[in-house]
N, C-alpha and C. Protein backbone atom coordinates (compact mmCIF):
# COMPACT_ATOMS: atom_id res chain seq x y z
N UNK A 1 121.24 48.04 86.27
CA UNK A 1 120.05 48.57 85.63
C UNK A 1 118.88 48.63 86.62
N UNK A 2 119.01 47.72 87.57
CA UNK A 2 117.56 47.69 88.51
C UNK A 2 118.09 48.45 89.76
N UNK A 3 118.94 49.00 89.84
CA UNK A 3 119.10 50.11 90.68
C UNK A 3 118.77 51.31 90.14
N UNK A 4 118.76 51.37 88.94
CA UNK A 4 118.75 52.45 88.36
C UNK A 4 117.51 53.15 88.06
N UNK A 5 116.59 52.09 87.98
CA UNK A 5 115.48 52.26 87.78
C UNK A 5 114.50 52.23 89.03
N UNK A 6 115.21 52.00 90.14
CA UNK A 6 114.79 52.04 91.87
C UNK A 6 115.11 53.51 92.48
N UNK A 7 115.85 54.12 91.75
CA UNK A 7 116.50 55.72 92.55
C UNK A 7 115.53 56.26 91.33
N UNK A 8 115.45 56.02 89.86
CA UNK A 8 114.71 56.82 89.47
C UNK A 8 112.84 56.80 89.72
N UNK A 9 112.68 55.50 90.88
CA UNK A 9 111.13 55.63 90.76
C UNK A 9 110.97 56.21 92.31
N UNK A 10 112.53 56.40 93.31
CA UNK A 10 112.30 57.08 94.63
C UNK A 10 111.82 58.41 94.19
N UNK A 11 112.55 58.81 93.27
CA UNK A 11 112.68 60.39 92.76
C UNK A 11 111.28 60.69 92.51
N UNK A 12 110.93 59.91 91.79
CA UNK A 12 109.56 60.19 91.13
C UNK A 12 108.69 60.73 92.19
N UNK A 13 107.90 59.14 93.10
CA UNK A 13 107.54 59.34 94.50
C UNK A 13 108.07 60.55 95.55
N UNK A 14 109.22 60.90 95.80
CA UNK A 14 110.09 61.77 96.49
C UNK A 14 108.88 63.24 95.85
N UNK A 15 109.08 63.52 94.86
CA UNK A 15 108.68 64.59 94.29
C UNK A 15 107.54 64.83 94.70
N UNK A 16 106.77 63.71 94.02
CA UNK A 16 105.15 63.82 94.27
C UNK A 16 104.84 64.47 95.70
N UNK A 17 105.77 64.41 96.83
CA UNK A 17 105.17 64.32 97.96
C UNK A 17 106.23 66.01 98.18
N UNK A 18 106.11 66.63 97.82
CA UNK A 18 107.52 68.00 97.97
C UNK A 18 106.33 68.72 98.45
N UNK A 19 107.12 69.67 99.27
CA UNK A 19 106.31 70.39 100.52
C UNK A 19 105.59 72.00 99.44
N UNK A 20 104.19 71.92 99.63
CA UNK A 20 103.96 73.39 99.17
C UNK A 20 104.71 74.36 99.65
N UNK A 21 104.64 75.16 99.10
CA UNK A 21 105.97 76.81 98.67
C UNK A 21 105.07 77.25 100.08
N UNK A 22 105.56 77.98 101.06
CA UNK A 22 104.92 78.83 102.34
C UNK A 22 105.01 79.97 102.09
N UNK A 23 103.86 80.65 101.51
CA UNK A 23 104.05 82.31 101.47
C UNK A 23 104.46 82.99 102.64
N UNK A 24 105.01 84.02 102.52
CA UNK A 24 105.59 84.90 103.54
C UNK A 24 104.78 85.36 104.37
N UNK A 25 104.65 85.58 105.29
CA UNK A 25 104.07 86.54 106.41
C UNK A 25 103.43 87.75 106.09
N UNK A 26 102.13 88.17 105.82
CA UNK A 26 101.57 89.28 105.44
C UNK A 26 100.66 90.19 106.14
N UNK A 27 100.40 90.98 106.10
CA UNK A 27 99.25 91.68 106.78
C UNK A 27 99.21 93.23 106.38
N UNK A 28 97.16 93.48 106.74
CA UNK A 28 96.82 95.10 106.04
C UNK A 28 96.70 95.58 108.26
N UNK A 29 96.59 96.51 108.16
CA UNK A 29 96.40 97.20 108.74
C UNK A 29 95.61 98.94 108.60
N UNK A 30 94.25 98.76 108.90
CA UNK A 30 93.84 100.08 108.91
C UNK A 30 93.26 100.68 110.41
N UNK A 31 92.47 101.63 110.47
CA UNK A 31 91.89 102.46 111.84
C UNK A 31 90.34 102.80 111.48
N UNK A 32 89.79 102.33 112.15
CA UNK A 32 88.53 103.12 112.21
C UNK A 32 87.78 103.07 113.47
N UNK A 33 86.43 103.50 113.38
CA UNK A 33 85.83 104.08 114.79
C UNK A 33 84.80 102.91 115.10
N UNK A 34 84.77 101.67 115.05
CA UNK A 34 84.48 100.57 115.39
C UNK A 34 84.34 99.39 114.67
N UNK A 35 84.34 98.05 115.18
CA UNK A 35 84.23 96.90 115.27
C UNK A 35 82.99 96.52 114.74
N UNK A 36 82.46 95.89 113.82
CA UNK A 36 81.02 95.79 113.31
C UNK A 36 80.74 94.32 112.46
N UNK A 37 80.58 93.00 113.12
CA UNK A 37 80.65 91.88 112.50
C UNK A 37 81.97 91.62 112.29
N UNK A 38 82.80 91.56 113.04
CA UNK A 38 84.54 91.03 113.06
C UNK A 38 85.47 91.78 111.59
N UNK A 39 84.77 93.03 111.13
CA UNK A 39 85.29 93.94 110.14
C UNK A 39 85.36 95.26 110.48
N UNK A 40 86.23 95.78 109.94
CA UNK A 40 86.11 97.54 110.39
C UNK A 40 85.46 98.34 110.01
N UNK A 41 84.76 99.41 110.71
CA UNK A 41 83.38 99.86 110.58
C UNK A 41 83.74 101.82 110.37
N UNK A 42 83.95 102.26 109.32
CA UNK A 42 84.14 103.94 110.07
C UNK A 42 85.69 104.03 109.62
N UNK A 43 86.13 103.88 108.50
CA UNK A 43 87.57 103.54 108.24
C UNK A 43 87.84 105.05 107.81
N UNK A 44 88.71 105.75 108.03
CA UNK A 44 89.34 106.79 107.44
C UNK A 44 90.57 107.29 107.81
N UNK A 45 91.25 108.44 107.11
CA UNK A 45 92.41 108.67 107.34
C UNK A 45 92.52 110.01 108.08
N UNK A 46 91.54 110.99 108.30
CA UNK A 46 91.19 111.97 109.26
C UNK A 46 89.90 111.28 110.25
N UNK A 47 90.18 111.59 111.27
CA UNK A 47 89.14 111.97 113.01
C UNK A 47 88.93 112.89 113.42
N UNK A 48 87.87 113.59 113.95
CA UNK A 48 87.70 114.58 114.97
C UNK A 48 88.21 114.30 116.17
N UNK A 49 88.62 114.88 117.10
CA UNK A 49 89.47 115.46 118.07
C UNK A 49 88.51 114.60 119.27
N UNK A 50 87.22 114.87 118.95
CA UNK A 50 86.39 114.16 119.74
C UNK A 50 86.30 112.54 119.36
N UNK A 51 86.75 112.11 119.19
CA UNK A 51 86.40 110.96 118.39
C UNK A 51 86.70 109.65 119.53
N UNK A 52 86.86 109.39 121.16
CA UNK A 52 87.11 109.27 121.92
C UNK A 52 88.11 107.98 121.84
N UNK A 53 87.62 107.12 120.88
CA UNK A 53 88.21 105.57 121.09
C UNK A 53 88.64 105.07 119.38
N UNK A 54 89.64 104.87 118.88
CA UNK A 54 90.24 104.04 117.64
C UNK A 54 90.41 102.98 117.96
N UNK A 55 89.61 101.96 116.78
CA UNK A 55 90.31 100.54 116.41
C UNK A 55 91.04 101.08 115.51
N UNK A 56 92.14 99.45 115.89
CA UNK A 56 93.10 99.39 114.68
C UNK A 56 92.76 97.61 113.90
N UNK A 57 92.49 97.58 113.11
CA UNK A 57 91.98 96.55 112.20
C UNK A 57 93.15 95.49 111.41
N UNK A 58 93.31 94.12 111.95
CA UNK A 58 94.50 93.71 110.88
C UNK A 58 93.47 92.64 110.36
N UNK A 59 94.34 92.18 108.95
CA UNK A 59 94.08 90.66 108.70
C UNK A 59 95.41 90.43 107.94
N UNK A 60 95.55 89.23 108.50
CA UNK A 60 97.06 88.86 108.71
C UNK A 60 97.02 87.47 107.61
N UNK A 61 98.21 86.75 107.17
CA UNK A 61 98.24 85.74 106.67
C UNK A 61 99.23 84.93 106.48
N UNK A 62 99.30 83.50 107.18
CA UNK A 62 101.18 82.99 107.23
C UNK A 62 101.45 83.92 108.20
N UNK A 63 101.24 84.88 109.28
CA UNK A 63 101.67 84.81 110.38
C UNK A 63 101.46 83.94 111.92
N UNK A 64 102.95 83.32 112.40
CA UNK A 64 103.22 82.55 113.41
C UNK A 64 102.49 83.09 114.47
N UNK A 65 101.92 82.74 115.57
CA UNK A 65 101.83 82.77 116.98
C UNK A 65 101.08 84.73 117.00
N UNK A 66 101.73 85.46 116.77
CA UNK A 66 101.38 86.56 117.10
C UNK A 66 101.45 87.37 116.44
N UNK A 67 100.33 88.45 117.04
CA UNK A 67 100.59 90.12 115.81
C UNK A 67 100.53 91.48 116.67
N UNK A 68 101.66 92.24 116.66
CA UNK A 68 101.71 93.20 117.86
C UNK A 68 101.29 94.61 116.63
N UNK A 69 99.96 95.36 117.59
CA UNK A 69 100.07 96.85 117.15
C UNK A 69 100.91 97.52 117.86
N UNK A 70 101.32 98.24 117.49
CA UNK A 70 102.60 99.59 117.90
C UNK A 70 101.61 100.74 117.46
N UNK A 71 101.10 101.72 118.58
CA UNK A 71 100.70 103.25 118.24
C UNK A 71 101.46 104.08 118.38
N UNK A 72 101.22 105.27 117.77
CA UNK A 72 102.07 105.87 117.84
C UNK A 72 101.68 107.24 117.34
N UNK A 73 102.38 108.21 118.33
CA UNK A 73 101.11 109.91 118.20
C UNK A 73 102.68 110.80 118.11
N UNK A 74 102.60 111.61 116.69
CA UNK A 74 103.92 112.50 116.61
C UNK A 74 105.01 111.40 117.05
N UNK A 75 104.62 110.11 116.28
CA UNK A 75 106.20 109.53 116.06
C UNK A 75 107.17 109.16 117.55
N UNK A 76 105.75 109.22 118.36
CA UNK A 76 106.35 108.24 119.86
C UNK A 76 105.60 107.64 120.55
N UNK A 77 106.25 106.54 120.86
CA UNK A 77 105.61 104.72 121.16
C UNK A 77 104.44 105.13 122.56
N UNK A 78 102.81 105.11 121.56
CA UNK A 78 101.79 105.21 122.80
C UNK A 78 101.14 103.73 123.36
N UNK A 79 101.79 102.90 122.80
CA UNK A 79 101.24 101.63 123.13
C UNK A 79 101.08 100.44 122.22
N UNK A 80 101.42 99.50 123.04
CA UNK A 80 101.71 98.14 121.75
C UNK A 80 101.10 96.89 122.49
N UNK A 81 99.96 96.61 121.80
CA UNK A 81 99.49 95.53 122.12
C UNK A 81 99.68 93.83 121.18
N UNK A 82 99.94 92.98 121.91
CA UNK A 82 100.01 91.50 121.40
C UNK A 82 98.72 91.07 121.09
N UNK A 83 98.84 90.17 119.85
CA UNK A 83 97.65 90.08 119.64
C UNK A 83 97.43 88.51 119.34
N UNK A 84 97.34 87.27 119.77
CA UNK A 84 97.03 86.04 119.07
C UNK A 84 96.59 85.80 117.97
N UNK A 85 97.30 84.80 117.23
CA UNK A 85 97.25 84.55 115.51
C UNK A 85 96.45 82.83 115.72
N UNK A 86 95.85 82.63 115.33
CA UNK A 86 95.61 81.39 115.76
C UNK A 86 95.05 80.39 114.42
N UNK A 87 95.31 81.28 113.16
CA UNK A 87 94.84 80.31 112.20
C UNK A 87 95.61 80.84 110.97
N UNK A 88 95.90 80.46 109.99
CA UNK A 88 96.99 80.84 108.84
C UNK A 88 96.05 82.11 108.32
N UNK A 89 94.77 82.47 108.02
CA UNK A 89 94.53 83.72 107.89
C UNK A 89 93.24 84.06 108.93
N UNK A 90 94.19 85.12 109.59
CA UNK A 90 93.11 85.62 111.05
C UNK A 90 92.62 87.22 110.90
N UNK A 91 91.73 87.69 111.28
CA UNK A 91 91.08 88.79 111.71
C UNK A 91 91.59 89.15 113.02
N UNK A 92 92.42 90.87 113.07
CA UNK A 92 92.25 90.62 115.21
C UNK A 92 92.29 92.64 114.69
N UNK A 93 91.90 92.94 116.23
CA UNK A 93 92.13 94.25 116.38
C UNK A 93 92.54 94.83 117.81
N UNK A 94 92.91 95.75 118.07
CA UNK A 94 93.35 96.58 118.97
C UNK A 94 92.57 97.95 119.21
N UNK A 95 92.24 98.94 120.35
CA UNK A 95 91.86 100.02 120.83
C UNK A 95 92.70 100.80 121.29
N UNK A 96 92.48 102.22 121.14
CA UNK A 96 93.49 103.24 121.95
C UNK A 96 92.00 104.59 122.05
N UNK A 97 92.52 104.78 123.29
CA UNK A 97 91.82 105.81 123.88
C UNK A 97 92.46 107.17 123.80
N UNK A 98 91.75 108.13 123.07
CA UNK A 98 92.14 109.15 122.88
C UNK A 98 91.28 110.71 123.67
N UNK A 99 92.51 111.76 123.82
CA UNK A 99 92.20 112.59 124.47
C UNK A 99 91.88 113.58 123.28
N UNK A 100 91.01 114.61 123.74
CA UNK A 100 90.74 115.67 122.53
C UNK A 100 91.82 116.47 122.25
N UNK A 101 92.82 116.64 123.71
CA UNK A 101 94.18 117.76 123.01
C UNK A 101 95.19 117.04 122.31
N UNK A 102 94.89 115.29 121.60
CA UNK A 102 95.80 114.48 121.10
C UNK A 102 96.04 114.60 119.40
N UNK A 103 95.93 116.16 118.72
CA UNK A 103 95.63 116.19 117.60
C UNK A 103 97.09 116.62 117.01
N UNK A 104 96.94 116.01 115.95
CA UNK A 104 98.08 115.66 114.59
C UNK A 104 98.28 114.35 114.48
N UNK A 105 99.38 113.82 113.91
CA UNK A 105 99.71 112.84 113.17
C UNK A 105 99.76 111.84 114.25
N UNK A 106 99.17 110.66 113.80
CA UNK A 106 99.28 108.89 113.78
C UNK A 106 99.21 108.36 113.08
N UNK A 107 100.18 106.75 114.10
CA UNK A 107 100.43 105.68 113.03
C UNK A 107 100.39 104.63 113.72
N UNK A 108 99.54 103.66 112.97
CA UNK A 108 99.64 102.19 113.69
C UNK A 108 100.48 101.59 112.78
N UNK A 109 101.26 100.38 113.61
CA UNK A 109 102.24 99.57 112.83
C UNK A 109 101.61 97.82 113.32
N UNK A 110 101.44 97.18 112.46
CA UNK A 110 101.09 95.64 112.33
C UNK A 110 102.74 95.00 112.57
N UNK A 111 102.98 94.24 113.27
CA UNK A 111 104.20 94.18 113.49
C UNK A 111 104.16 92.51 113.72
N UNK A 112 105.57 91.32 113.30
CA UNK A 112 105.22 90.22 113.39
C UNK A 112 106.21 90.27 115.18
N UNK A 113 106.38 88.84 115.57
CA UNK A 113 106.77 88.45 116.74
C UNK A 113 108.22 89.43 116.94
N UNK A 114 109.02 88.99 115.48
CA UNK A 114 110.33 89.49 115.80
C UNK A 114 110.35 90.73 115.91
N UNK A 115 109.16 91.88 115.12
CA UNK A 115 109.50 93.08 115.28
C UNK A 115 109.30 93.77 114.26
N UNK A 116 109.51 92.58 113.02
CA UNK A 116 109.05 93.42 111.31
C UNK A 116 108.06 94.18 111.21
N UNK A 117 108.10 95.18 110.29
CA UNK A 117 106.46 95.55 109.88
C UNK A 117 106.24 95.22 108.91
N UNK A 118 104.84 94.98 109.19
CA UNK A 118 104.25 94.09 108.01
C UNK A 118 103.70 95.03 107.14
N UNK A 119 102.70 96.04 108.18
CA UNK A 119 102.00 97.06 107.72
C UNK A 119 101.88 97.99 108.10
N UNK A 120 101.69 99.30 107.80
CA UNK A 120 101.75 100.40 108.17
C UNK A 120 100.57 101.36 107.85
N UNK A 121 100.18 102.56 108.72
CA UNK A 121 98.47 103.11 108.49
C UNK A 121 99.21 104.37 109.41
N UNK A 122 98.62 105.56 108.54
CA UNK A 122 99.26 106.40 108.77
C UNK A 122 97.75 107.59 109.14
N UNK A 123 97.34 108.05 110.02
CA UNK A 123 96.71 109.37 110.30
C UNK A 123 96.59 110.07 110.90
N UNK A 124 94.96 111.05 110.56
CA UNK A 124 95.60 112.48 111.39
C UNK A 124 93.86 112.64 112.32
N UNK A 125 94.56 113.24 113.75
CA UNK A 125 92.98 113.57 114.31
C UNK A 125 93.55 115.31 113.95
N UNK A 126 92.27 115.83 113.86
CA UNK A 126 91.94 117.12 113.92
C UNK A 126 91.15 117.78 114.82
């Protein structure tokens, strides 16, 4: 009986101490035409042709160690930058320099260490 009542008061204790649930790895990803107090400033889904320089904007959450943008103009790889994660929910962004004959479709991809996408942002310069 006094064993019995020793595994049922580990259990008890055992429980009390059970690890919070770890949400999954998340993140938004958008573009706009600058940086303005560690938020994105100029957010849209069309640019002018002139529009010389894009941020790409994440906030991430439960992501490990790092957050890579992947650009990408007509659907081929213009550049992928690493980005340090350094707190369970972080702010970071990335730049790409654009030419005026660089018009039609882009896409930035929020991407975790291994490669997933987290998020996806899809537009167009004109």
């Amino acid at each position: 009986m006094r064993i019995m009542i020793s595994c049922l008061a580990l259990l008890a204790v055992t429980g009390a101490f059970a690890a919070e649930p770890v949400e999954p790895p998340a993140a938004t990803v958008v573009v706009c035409t600058s940086i303005q107090d560690n938020s994105c400033a100029g957010a849209a889904s069309k640019f002018s042709a002139d529009v010389g320089k894009l941020w790409g904007f994440s906030q991430v959450s439960n992501v490990p160690d790092k957050l890579i943008h992947v650009w990408f103009y007509r659907d081929k790889e213009l550049g992928r930058v690493e980005l340090p994660v350094k707190a369970a929910h972080w702010r970071t962004w990335s730049n790409i320099t654009v030419s005026k004959n660089m018009v039609g479709p882009w896409r930035l991809e929020a991407r975790d260490a291994a490669g997933k996408v987290l998020a996806s942002y899809s537009f167009t310069i004109e």
